[in-house]
Protein backbone atom coordinates (compact mmCIF):
# COMPACT_ATOMS: atom_id res chain seq x y z
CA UNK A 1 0.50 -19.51 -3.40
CA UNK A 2 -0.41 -20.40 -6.78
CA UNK A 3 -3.97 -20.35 -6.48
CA UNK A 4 -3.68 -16.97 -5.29
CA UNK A 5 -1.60 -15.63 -7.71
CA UNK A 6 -3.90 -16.77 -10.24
CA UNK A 7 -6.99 -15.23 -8.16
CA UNK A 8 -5.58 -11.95 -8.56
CA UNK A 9 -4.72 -12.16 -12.35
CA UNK A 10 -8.50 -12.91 -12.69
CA UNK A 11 -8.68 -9.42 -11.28
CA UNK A 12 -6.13 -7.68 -12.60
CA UNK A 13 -7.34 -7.79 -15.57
CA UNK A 14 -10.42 -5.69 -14.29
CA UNK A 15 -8.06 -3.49 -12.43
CA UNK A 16 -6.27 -2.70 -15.55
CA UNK A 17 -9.07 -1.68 -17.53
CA UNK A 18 -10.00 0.84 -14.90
CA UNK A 19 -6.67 2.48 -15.19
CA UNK A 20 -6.71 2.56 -19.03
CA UNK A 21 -10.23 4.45 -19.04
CA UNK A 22 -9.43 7.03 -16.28
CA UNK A 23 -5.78 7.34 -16.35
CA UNK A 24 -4.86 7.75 -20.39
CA UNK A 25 -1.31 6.60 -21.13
CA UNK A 26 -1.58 10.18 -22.97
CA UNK A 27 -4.18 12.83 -22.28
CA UNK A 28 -5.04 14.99 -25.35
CA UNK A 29 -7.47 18.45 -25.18
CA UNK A 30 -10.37 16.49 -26.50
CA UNK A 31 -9.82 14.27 -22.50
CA UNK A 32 -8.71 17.71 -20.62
CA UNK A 33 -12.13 19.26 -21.84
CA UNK A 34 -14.27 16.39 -20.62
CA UNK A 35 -12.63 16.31 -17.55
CA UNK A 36 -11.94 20.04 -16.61
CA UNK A 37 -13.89 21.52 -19.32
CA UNK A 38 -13.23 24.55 -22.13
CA UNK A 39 -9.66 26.33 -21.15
CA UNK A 40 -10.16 29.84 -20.06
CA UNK A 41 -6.79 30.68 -22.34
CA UNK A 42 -5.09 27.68 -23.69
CA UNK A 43 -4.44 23.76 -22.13
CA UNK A 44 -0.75 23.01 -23.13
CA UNK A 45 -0.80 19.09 -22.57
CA UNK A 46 2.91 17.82 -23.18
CA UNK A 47 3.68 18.85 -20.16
CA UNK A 48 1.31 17.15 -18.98
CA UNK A 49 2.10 13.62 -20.43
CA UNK A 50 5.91 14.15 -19.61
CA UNK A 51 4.87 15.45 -15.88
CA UNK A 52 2.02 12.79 -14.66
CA UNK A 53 1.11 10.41 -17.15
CA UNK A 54 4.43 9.18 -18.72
CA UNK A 55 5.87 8.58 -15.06
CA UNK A 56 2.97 7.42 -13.91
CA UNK A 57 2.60 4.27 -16.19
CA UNK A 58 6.48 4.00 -15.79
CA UNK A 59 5.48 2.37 -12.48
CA UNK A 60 2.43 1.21 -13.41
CA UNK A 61 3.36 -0.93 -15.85
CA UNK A 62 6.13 -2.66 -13.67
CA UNK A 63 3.34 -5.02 -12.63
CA UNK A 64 2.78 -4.89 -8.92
CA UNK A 65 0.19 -7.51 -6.96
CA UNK A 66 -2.98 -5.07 -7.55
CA UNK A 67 -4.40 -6.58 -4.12
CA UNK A 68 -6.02 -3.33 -3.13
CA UNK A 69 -8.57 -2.81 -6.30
CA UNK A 70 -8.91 -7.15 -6.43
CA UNK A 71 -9.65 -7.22 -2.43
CA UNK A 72 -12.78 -4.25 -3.24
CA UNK A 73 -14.01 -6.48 -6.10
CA UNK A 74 -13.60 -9.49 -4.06
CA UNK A 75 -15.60 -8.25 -1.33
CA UNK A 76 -18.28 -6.95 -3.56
CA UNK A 77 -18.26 -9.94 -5.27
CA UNK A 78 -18.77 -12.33 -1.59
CA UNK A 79 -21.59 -9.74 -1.19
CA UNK A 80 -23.42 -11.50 -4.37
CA UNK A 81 -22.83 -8.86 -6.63
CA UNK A 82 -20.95 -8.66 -9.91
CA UNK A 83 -17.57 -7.30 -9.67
CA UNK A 84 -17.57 -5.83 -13.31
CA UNK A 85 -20.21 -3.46 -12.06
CA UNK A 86 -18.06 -1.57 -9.76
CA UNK A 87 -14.51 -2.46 -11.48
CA UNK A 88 -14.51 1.57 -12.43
CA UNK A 89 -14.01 2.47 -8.91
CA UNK A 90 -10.98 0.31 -9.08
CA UNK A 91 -8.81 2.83 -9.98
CA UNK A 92 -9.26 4.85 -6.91
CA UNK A 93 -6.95 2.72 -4.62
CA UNK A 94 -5.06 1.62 -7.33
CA UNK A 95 -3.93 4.88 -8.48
CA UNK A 96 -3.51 6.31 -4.55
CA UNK A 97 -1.61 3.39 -4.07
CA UNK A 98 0.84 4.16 -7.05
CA UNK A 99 0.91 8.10 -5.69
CA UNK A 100 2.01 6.96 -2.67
CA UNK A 101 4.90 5.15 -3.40
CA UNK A 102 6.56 7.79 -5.80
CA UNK A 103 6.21 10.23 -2.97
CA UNK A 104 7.56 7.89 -0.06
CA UNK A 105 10.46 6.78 -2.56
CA UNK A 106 11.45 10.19 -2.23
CA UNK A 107 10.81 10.80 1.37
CA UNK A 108 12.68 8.06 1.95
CA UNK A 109 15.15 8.46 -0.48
CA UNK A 110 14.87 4.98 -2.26
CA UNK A 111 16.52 3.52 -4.77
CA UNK A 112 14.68 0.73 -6.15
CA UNK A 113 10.90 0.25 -6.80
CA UNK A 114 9.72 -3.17 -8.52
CA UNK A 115 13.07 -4.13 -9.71
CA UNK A 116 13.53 -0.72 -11.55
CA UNK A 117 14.84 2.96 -10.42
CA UNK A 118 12.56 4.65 -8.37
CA UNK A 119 10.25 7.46 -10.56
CA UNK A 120 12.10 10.07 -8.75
CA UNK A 121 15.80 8.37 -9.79
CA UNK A 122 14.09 8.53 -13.58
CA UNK A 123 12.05 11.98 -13.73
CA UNK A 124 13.22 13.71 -10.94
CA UNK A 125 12.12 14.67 -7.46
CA UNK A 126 9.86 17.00 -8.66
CA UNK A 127 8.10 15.37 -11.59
CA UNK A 128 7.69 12.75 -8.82
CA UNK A 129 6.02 13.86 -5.76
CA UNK A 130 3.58 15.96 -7.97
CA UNK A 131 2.66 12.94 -10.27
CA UNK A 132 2.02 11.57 -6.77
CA UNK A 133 -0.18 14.09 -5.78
CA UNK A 134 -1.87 14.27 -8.60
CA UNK A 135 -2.63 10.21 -7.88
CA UNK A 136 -4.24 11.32 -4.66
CA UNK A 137 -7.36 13.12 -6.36
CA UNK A 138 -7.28 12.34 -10.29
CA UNK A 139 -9.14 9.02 -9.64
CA UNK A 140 -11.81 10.46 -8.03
CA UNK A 141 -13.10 11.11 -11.26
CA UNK A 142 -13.97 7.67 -11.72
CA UNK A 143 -16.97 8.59 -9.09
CA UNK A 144 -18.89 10.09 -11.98
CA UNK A 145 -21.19 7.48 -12.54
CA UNK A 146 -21.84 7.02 -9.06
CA UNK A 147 -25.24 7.70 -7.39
CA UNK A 148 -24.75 11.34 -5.26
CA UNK A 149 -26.00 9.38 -1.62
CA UNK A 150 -23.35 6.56 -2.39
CA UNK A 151 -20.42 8.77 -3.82
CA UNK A 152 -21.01 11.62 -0.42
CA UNK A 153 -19.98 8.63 1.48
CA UNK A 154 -17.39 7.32 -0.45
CA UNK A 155 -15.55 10.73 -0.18
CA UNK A 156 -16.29 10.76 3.22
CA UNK A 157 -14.18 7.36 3.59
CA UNK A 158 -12.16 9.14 1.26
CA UNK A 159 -11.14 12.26 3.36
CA UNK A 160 -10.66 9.94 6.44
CA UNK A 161 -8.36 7.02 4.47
CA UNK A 162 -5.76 10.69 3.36
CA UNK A 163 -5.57 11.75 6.65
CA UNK A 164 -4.70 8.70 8.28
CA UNK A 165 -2.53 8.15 5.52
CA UNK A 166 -0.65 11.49 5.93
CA UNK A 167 -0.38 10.48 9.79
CA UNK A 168 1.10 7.53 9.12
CA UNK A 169 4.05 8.40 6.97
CA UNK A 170 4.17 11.62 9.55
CA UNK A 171 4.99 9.11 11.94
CA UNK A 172 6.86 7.09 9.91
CA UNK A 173 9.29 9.76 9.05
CA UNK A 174 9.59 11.22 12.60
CA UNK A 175 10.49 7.93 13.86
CA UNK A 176 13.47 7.09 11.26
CA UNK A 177 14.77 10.62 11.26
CA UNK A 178 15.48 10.38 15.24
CA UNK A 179 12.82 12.84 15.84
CA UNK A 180 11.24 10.90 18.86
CA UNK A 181 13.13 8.73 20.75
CA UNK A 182 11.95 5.48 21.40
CA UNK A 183 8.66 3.84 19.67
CA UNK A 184 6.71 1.15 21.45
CA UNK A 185 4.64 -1.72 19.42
CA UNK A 186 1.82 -0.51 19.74
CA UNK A 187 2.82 2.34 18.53
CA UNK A 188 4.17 0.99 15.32
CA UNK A 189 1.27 -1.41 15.15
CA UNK A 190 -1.06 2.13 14.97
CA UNK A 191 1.20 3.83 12.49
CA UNK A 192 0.96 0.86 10.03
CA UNK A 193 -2.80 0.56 10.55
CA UNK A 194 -2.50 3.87 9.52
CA UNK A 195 0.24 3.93 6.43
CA UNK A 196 -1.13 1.00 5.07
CA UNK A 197 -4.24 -0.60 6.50
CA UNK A 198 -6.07 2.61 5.52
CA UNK A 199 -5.84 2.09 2.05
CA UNK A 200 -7.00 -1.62 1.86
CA UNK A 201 -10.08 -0.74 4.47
CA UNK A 202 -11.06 2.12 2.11
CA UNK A 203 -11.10 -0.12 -0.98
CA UNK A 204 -12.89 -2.68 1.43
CA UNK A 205 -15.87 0.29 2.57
CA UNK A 206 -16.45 0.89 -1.23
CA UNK A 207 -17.07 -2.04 -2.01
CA UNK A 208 -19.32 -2.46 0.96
CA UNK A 209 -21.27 0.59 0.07
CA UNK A 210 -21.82 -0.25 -3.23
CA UNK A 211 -23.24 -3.33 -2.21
CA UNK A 212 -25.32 -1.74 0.13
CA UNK A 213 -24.38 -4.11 2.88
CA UNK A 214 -25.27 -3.70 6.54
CA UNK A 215 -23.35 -1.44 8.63
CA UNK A 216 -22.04 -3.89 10.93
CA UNK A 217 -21.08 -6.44 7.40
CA UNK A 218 -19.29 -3.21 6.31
CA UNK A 219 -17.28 -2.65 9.53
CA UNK A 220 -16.32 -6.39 9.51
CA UNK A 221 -15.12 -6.40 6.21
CA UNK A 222 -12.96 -3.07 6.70
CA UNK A 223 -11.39 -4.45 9.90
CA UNK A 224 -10.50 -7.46 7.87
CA UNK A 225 -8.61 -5.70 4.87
CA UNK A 226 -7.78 -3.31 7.58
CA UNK A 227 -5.69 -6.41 10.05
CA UNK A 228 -4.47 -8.15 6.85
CA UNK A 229 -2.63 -5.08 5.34
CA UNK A 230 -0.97 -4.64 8.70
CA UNK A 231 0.03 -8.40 8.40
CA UNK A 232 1.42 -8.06 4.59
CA UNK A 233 3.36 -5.05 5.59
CA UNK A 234 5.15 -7.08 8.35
CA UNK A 235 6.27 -9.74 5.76
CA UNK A 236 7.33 -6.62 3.80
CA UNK A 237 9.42 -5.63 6.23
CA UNK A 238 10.69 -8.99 6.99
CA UNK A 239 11.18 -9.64 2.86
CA UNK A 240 13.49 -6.74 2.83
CA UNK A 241 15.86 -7.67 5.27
CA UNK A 242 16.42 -11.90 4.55
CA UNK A 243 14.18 -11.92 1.16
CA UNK A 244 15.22 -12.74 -2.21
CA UNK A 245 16.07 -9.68 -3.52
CA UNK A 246 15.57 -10.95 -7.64
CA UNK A 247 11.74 -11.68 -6.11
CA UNK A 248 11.58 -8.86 -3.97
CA UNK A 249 12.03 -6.18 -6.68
CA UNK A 250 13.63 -3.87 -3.45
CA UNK A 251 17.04 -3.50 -2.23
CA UNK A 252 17.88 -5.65 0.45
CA UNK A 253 18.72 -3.80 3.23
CA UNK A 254 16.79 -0.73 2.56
CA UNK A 255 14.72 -0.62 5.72
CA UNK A 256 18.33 -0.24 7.79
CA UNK A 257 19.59 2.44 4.83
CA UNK A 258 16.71 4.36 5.70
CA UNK A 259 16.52 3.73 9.63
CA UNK A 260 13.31 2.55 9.58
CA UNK A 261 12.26 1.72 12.94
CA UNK A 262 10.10 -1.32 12.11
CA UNK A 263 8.27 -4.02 14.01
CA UNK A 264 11.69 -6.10 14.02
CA UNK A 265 13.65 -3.08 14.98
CA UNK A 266 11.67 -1.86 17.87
CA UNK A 267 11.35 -5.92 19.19
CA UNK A 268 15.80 -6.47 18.86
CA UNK A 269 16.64 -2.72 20.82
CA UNK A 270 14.31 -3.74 23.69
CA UNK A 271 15.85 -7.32 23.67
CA UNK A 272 19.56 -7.12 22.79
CA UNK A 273 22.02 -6.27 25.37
CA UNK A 274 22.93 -3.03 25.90
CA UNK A 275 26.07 -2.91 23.93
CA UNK A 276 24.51 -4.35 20.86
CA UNK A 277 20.97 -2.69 21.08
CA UNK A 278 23.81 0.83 20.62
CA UNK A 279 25.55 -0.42 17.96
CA UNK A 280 22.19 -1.18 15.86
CA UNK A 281 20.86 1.86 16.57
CA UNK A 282 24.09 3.76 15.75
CA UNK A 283 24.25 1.63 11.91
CA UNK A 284 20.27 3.16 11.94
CA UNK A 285 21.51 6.79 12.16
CA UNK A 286 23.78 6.54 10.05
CA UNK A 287 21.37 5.86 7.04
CA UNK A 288 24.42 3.63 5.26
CA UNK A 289 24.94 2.06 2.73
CA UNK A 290 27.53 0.29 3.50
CA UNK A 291 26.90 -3.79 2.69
CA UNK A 292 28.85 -5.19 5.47
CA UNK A 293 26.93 -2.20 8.24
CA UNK A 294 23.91 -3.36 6.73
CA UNK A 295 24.58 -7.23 7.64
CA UNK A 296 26.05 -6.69 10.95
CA UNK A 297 22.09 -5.10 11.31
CA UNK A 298 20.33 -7.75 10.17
CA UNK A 299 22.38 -10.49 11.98
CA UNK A 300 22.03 -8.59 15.40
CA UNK A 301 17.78 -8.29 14.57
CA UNK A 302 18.08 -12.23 14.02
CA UNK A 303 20.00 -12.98 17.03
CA UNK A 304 17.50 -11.19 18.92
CA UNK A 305 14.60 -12.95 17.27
CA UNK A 306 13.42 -10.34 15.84
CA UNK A 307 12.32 -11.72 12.44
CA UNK A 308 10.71 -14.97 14.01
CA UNK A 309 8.73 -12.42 16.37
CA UNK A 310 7.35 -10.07 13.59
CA UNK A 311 6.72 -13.58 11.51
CA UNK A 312 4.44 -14.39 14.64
CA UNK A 313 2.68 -11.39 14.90
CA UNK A 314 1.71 -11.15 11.54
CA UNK A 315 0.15 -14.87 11.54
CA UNK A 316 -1.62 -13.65 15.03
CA UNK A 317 -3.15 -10.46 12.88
CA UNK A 318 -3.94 -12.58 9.96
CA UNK A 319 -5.90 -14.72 12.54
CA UNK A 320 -7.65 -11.79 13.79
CA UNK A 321 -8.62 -10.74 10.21
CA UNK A 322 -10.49 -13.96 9.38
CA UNK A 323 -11.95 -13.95 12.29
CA UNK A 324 -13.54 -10.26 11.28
CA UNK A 325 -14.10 -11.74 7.80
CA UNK A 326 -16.17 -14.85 9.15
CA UNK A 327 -18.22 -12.28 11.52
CA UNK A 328 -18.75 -9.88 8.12
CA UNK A 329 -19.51 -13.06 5.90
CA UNK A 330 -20.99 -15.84 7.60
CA UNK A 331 -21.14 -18.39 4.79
CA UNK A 332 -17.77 -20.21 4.38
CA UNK A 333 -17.97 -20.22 0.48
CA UNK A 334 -18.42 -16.32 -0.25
CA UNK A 335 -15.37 -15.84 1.49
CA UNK A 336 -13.45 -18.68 0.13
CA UNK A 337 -11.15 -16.28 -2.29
CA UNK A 338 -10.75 -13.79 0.47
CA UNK A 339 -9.16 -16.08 2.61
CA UNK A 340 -6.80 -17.54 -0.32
CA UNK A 341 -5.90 -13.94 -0.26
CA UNK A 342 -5.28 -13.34 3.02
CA UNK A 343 -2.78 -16.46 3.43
CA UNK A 344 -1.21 -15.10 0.08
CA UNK A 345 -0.08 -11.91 1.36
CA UNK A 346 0.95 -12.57 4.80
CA UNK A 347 2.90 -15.86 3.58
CA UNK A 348 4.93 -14.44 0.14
CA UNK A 349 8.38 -14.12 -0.71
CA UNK A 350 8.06 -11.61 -3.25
């Protein structure tokens, strides 16, 4: 755990950098005209640090693990290249990441985001899904620099990583607001590989293509970062139902507030009896938050196994991860901070 977390300061550092160049803590017209050029009237540009860039650095700077960007230097990095070369580009999933959470805080009307009020508790709804938006496409600029054969197919990736990303949260939604009624694994298994294992593969095909590494290296590498998110979002949802909520930085709980139907959720309604698989879907509907609802939820999901089931299937799709990464990079020590990484994320408690 510790050599991991130090692994990833080594990168965050990197990481950081990128977001300071292409994301100013406060844009003036000198940055407005190199990025969008002259005005056709007039650029007004408080509105502008109040609106994107103020909130955005709010959560920003409230740390988060910055695995996406250091997993796409990693990789380029096992592929023998210099990770400084490409550490620009590590905005881009960075900065989608960020976007994504201030909008899902408010589709999922959240509380709590890394141990502070969510952006939209702060700024307001508003402010908050369109500093979110904005996320999605500003760090594209950081492309710029990029060769035009290289960058065509990194917005390619691009275009495909959004859409799955919509889907996923489309599904996500539908599921927790009742608006299909029952989900299988599978089916949850898909919508994470969606909601989340897009991201990480995207960050993991940049890198790749930057590298210029074989198709079939590239493919390995994305199904890696690909299994591994699916894995870390498992012990996410298992964190926010028996984690520590000081390490967590979420409320406990939240997941059953919001009637998430997660992997643990689906696995206890197919295995409790009858009478108790009701009464935890009922507590789901009725997005509470009462405390004492919200651990009569949590101790029916343990007594049906739930959590030690969802702890297993991560492990079994961290397995399957390595296994792509050991196909995508043969030699064991290239891929020696990968798999620190890997074990890191599906094993943490915060």
């Amino acid at each position: 755990m510790e050599e991991a977390v130090r692994i990833l300061a080594e990168y965050a550092e990197l990481v950081n950098e990128a977001l300071e160049k292409h994301i100013p803590r406060k844009v003036d017209e000198g940055w407005l005209r190199k990025v969008l050029g002259d005005p056709e009237y007039a650029y007004e540009v408080e509105s502008l640090n109040k609106g994107v860039f103020e909130p955005f650095w709010d959560l920003a700077d409230r740390g988060g693990k910055r695995w996406r960007p250091a997993l796409m230097l990693m990789i380029y990095e096992a592929l023998g290249r210099d990770p400084r070369e490409i550490a620009p580009l590590a905005v881009i999933p960075e900065a989608i990441h960020n976007g994504t959470l201030a909008v899902d805080d408010v589709e999922d009307r959240s509380e709590f985001r890394r141990g502070r009020p969510c952006i939209h508790r702060i700024y307001g709804e508003d402010i908050a899904i369109n500093m979110g938006n904005t996320m999605y496409y500003l760090p594209l600029i950081a492309l710029s620099e990029v060769a035009p054969e290289k960058k065509l197919m990194i917005l390619e990736e691009y275009v495909k990583t959004m859409i799955r990303l919509s889907f996923g949260q489309a599904m996500d939604i539908a599921w927790h607001r009742g608006l299909v009624e029952s989900v299988s694994e599978s089916q949850y298994l898909q919508m994470t590989l969606f909601k989340t294992g897009a991201l990480a593969g995207f960050a993991a095909k940049i890198a790749a293509i930057m590298a210029d590494a074989p198709e079939n290296t590239a493919n390995m590498l994305q199904r890696f970062a690909e299994l591994i998110a699916v894995a870390f979002q498992i012990q996410d949802d298992v964190l926010n139902l028996v984690g520590d909520e000081a390490k967590y930085g979420k409320e406990i709980g939240g997941d059953i507030t919001e009637g998430k139907r997660t992997l643990m959720i689906i696995h206890a309604l197919r295995n409790l009896p009858a009478d108790e698989a009701h009464k935890l879907r009922r507590i789901l509907d009725m997005r509470t938050n009462d405390k004492q609802l919200i651990k009569e939820a949590i101790e029916l999901i343990k007594k049906a196994g739930s959590i030690d089931y969802a702890k297993k299937i991560s492990e079994k799709l961290a397995l399957e991860a390595l296994e792509a990464l050991r196909k995508g990079l043969p030699e064991p020590k290239s891929r020696e901070k990968l798999e620190v990484l890997a074990e890191f994320l599906v094993r943490r408690e915060f």
